[in-house]
Protein backbone atom coordinates (compact mmCIF):
# COMPACT_ATOMS: atom_id res chain seq x y z
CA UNK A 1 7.89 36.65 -9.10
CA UNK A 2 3.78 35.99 -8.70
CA UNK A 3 2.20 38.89 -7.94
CA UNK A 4 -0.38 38.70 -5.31
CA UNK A 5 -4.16 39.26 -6.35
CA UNK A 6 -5.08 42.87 -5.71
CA UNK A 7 -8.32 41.82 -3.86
CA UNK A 8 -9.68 38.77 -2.61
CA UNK A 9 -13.31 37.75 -3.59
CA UNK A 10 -15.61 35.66 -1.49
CA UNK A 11 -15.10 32.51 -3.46
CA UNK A 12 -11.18 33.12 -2.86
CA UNK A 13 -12.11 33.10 0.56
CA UNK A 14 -14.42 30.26 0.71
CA UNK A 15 -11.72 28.57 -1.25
CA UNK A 16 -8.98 28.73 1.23
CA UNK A 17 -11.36 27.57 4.08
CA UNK A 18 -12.14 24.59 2.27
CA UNK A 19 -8.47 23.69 1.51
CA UNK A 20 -7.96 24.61 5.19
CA UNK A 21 -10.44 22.42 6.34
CA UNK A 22 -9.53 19.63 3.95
CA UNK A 23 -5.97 19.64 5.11
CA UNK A 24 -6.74 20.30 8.14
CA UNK A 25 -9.08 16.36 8.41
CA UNK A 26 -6.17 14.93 6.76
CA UNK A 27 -3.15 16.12 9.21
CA UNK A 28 -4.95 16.25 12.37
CA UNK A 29 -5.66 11.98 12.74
CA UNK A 30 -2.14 11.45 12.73
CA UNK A 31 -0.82 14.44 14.64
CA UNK A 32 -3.61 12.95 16.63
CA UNK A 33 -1.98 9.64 17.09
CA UNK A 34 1.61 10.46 16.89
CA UNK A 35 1.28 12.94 20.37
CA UNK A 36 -1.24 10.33 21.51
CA UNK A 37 1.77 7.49 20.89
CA UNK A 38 4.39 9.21 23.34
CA UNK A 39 2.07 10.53 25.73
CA UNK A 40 1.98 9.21 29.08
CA UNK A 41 -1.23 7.75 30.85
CA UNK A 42 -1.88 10.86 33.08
CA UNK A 43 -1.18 13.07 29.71
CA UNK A 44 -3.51 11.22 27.81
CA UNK A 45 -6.58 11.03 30.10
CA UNK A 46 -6.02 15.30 31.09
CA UNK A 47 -6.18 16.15 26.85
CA UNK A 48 -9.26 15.67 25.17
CA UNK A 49 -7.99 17.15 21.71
CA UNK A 50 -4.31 15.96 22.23
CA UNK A 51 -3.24 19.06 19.61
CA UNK A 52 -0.12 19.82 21.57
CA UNK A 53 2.25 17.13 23.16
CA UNK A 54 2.32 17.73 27.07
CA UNK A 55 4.70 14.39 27.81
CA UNK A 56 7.20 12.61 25.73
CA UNK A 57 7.56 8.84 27.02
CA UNK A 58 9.23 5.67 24.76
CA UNK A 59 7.19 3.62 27.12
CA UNK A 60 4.67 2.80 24.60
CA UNK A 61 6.70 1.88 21.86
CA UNK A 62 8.93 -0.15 24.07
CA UNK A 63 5.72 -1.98 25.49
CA UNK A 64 5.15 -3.17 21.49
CA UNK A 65 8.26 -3.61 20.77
CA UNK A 66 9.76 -5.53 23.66
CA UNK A 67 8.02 -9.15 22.09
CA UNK A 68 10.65 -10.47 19.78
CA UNK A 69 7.30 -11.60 17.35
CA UNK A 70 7.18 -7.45 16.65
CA UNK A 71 10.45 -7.96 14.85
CA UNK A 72 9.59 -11.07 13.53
CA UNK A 73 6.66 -9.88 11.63
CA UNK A 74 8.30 -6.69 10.79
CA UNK A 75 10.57 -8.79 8.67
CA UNK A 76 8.02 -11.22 7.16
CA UNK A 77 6.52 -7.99 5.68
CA UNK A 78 8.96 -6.72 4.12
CA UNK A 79 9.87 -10.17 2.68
CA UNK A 80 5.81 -10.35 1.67
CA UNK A 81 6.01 -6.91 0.54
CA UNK A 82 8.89 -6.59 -1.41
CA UNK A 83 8.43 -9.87 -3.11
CA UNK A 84 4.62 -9.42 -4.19
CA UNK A 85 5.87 -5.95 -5.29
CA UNK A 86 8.01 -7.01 -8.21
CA UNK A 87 6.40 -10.44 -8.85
CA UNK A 88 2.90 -8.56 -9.02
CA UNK A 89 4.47 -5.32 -11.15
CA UNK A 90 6.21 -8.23 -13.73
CA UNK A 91 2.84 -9.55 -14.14
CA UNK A 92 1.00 -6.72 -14.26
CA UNK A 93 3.52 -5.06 -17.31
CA UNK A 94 3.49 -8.29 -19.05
CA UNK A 95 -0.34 -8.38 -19.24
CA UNK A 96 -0.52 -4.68 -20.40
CA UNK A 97 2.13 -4.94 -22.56
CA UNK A 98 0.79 -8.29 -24.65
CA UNK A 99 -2.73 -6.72 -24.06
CA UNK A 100 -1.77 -3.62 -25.73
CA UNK A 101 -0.89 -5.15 -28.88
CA UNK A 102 -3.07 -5.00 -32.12
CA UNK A 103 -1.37 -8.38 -33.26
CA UNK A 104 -2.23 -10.44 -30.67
CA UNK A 105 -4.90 -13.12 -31.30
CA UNK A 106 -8.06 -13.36 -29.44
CA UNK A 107 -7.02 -9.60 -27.35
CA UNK A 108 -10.37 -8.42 -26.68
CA UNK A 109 -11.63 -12.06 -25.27
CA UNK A 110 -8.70 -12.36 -23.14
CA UNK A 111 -9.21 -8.70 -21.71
CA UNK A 112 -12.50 -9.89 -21.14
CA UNK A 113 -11.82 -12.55 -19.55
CA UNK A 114 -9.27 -10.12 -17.06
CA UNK A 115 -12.40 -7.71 -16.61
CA UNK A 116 -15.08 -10.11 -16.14
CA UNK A 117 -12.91 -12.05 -13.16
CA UNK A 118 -12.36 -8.47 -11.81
CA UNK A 119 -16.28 -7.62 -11.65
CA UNK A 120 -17.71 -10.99 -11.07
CA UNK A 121 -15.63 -12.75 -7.65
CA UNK A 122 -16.34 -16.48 -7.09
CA UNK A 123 -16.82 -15.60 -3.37
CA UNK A 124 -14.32 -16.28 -0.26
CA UNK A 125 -15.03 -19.71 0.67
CA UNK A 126 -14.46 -20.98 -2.96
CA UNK A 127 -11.37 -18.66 -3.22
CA UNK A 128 -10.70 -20.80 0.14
CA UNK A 129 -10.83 -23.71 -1.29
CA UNK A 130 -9.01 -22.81 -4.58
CA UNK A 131 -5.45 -21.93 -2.94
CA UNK A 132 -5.94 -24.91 -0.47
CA UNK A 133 -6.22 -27.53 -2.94
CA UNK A 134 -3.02 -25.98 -4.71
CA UNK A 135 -1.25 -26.42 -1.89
CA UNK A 136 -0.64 -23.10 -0.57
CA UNK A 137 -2.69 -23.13 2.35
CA UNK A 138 -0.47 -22.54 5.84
CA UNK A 139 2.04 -21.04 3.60
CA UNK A 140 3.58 -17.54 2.51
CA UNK A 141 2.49 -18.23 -1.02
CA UNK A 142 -1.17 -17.44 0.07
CA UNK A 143 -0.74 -14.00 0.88
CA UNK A 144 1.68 -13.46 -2.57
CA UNK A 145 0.74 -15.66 -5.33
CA UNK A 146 -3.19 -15.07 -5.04
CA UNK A 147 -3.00 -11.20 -5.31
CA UNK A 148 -0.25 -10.55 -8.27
CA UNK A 149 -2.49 -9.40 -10.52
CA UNK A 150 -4.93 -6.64 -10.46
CA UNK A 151 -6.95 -5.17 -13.23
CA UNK A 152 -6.88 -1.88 -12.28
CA UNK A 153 -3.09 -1.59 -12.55
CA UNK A 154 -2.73 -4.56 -16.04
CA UNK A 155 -5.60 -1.24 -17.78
CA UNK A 156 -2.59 1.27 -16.63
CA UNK A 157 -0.02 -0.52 -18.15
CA UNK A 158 -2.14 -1.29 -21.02
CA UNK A 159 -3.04 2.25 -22.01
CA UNK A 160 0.44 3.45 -21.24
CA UNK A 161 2.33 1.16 -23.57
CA UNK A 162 -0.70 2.08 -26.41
CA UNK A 163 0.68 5.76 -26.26
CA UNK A 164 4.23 4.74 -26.64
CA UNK A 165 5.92 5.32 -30.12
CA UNK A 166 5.33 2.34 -32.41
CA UNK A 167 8.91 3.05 -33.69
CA UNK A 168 10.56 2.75 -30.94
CA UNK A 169 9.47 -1.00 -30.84
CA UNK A 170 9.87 -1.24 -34.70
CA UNK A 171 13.55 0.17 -34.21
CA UNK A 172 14.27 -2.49 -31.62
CA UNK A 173 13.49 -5.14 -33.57
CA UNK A 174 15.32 -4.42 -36.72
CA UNK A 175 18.61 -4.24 -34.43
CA UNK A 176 17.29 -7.83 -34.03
CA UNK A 177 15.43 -7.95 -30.77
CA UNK A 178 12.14 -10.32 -30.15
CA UNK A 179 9.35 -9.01 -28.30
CA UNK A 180 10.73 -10.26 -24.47
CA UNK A 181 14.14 -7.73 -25.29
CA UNK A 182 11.73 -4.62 -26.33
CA UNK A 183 9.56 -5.17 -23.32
CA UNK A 184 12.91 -5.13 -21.08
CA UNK A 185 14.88 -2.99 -22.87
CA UNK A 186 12.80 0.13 -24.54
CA UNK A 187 9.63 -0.54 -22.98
CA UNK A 188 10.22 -0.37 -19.01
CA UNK A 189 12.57 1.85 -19.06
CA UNK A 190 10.71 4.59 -20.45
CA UNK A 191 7.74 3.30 -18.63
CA UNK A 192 9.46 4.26 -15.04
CA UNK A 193 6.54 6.65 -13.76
CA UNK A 194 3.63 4.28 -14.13
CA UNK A 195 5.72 1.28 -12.71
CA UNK A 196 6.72 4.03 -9.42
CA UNK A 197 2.80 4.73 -9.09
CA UNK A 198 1.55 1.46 -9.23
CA UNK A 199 4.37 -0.04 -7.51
CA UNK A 200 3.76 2.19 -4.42
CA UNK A 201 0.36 1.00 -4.83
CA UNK A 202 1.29 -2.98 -4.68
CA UNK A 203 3.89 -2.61 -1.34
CA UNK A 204 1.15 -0.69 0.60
CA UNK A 205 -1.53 -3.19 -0.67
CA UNK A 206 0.71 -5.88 0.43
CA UNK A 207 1.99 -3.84 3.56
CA UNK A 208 -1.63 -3.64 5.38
CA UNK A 209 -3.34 -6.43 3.87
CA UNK A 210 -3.98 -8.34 7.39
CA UNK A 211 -7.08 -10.42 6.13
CA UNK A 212 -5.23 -13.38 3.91
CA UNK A 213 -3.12 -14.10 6.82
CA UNK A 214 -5.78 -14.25 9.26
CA UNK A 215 -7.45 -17.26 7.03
CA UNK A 216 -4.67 -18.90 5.83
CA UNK A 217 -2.24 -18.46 8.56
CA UNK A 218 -2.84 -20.12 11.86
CA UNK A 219 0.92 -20.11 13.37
CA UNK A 220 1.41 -16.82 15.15
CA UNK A 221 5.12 -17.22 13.82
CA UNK A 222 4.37 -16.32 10.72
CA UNK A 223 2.11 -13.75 10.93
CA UNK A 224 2.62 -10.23 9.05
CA UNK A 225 3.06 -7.36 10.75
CA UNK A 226 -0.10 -6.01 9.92
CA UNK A 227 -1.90 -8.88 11.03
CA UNK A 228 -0.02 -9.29 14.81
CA UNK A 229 -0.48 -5.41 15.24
CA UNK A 230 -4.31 -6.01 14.15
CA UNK A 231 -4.63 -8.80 17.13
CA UNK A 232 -2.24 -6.81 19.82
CA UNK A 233 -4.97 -3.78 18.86
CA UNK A 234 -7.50 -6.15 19.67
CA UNK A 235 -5.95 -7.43 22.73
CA UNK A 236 -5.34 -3.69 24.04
CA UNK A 237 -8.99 -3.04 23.54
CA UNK A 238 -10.44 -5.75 25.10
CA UNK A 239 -8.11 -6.40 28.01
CA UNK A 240 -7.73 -3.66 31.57
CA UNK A 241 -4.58 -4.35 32.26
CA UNK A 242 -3.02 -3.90 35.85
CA UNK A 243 0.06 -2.36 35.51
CA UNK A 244 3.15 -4.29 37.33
CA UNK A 245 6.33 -3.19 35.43
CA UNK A 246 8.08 -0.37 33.51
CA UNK A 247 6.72 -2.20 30.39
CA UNK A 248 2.93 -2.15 31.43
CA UNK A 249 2.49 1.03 32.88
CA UNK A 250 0.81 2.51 29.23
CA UNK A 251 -2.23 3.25 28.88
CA UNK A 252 -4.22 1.07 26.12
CA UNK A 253 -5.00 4.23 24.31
CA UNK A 254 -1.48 5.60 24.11
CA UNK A 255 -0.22 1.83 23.00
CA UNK A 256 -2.65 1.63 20.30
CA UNK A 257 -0.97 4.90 18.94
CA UNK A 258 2.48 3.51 19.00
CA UNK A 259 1.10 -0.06 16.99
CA UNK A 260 -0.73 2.77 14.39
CA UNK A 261 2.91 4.73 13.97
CA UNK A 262 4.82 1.48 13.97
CA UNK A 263 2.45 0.05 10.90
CA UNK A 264 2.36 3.01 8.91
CA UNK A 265 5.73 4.75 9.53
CA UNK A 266 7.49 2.86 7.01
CA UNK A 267 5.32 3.27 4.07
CA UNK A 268 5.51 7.11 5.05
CA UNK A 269 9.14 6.84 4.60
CA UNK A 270 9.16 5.38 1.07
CA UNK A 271 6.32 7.14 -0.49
CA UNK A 272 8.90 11.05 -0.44
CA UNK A 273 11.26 8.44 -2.92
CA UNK A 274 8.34 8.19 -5.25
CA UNK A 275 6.00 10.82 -4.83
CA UNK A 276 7.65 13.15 -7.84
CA UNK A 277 6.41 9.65 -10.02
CA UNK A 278 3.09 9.69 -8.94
CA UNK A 279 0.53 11.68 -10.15
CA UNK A 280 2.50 11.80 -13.79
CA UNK A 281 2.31 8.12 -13.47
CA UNK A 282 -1.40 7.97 -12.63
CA UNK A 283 -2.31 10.73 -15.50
CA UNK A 284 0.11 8.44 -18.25
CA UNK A 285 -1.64 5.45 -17.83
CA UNK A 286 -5.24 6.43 -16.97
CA UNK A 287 -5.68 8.57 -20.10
CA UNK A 288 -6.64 6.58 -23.20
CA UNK A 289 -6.05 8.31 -27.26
């Protein structure tokens, strides 16, 4: 066992109070919101602080979740999500891999190419233009297709796969396998903390991401979840309501909480799966020798 320090020295002490307070600003917005979210209207307006529950009401969440377009959109996400996950990690590992190969003709202008399109951004109404002309306008492959591929994560990958063992590779292909089979085979598979980390990173990119569907979208049908929470929020704000029924009696404060724990609740439940990945994942591919 530890043993505990004989004596504690004033920067042990300030020490703690900074991780106190630190923890403390991280913890308290969504205790915040989560007592705020089941709290009833006469609850919420006698708490200023909200730090311990003094209701517990469903009547919130049932006000959000009592328009069938709630589920709706809660399933378009996870189609948008899970699909721009894997399609956007494939590209991403291909373009690390290839890039992370001394062999490859004209490497450096082609990572170039990647890093000068990350730093220097045509703009939004060209970008506009761009995925309207292809024909993706009004269409799921706007929010997907577009946002596959991101720098950031294609440096990861590349630095990852340059501190891999050559012969592993070299191994590989004497058993007779071409460079698609190593990448599937030896590469990814050993490669399973970086692809956790930035995976995580491409579902809750693609999980909150409301702003390609409010400018390519226009049918409320097909709108993520993200992006019908972001307009009920907006509705709740703007709108006094009168309330008439079991459903309506929430307050708009206590119904903006629920919409917060409905978005985010679901990303909180995957990232436990993957956090043992993700700092080792983060450290493997951000480190360059």
């Amino acid at each position: 066992m530890a043993a505990w320090p004989k004596r504690f020295t004033v920067w042990d002490v300030l020490n703690y109070l900074c991780l106190f307070l630190v923890c403390f600003l991280m913890i308290y917005p969504f205790w915040q919101q989560l007592v705020i979210s089941f709290a009833t209207p006469e609850a919420y307006y006698s708490e200023w602080y909200h730090l311990i529950p003094k209701s517990f009401t469903f009547v919130n969440y049932l006000y959000n979740l009592q328009n069938p377009q709630t589920f709706r959109s809660f399933f378009i996400s996870v189609g948008i999500t899970v699909s721009g996950t894997f399609l956007g990690l494939a590209m991403c590992i291909m373009a690390g891999f290839f890039l992370s190969k001394s062999w490859l003709k004209g490497r450096n202008f082609l990572f170039f190419l990647f890093v000068f399109t990350h730093f220097m951004r045509g703009g939004l109404i060209p970008f506009f233009v761009t995925v309207d002309k292809l024909g993706m306008n009004r269409t799921f492959f706007a929010l997907v297709i577009p946002y596959l591929m991101e720098m950031y994560y294609i440096v990861l990958f590349k630095n990852y796969f340059q501190r891999m063992t050559v012969s592993l590779e070299e191994a590989a292909k004497i058993d007779g396998a071409n460079d698609i089979q190593v990448l599937l085979r030896v590469v990814v598979p050993t490669a399973k903390p970086v692809i956790a980390a930035v995976g995580l990173f491409i579902a809750v990119r693609f999980w909150n991401d409301w702003f390609p569907g409010l400018i390519f979208l226009d049918d409320i049908r097909m709108f993520p979840l993200a992006l019908y929470l972001r307009n009920l929020l907006q509705y709740l704000i703007s709108t006094i309501e009168t309330p008439t029924s079991a459903f309506e009696m929430a307050a708009p404060a206590p119904a903006r909480a629920a919409v917060i724990m409905i978005t985010i609740t679901p990303i909180i439940l995957v990232y436990p799966f993957l956090q043992k990945h993700f700092v080792k994942g983060i450290m493997l591919g951000a480190v360059k020798q």
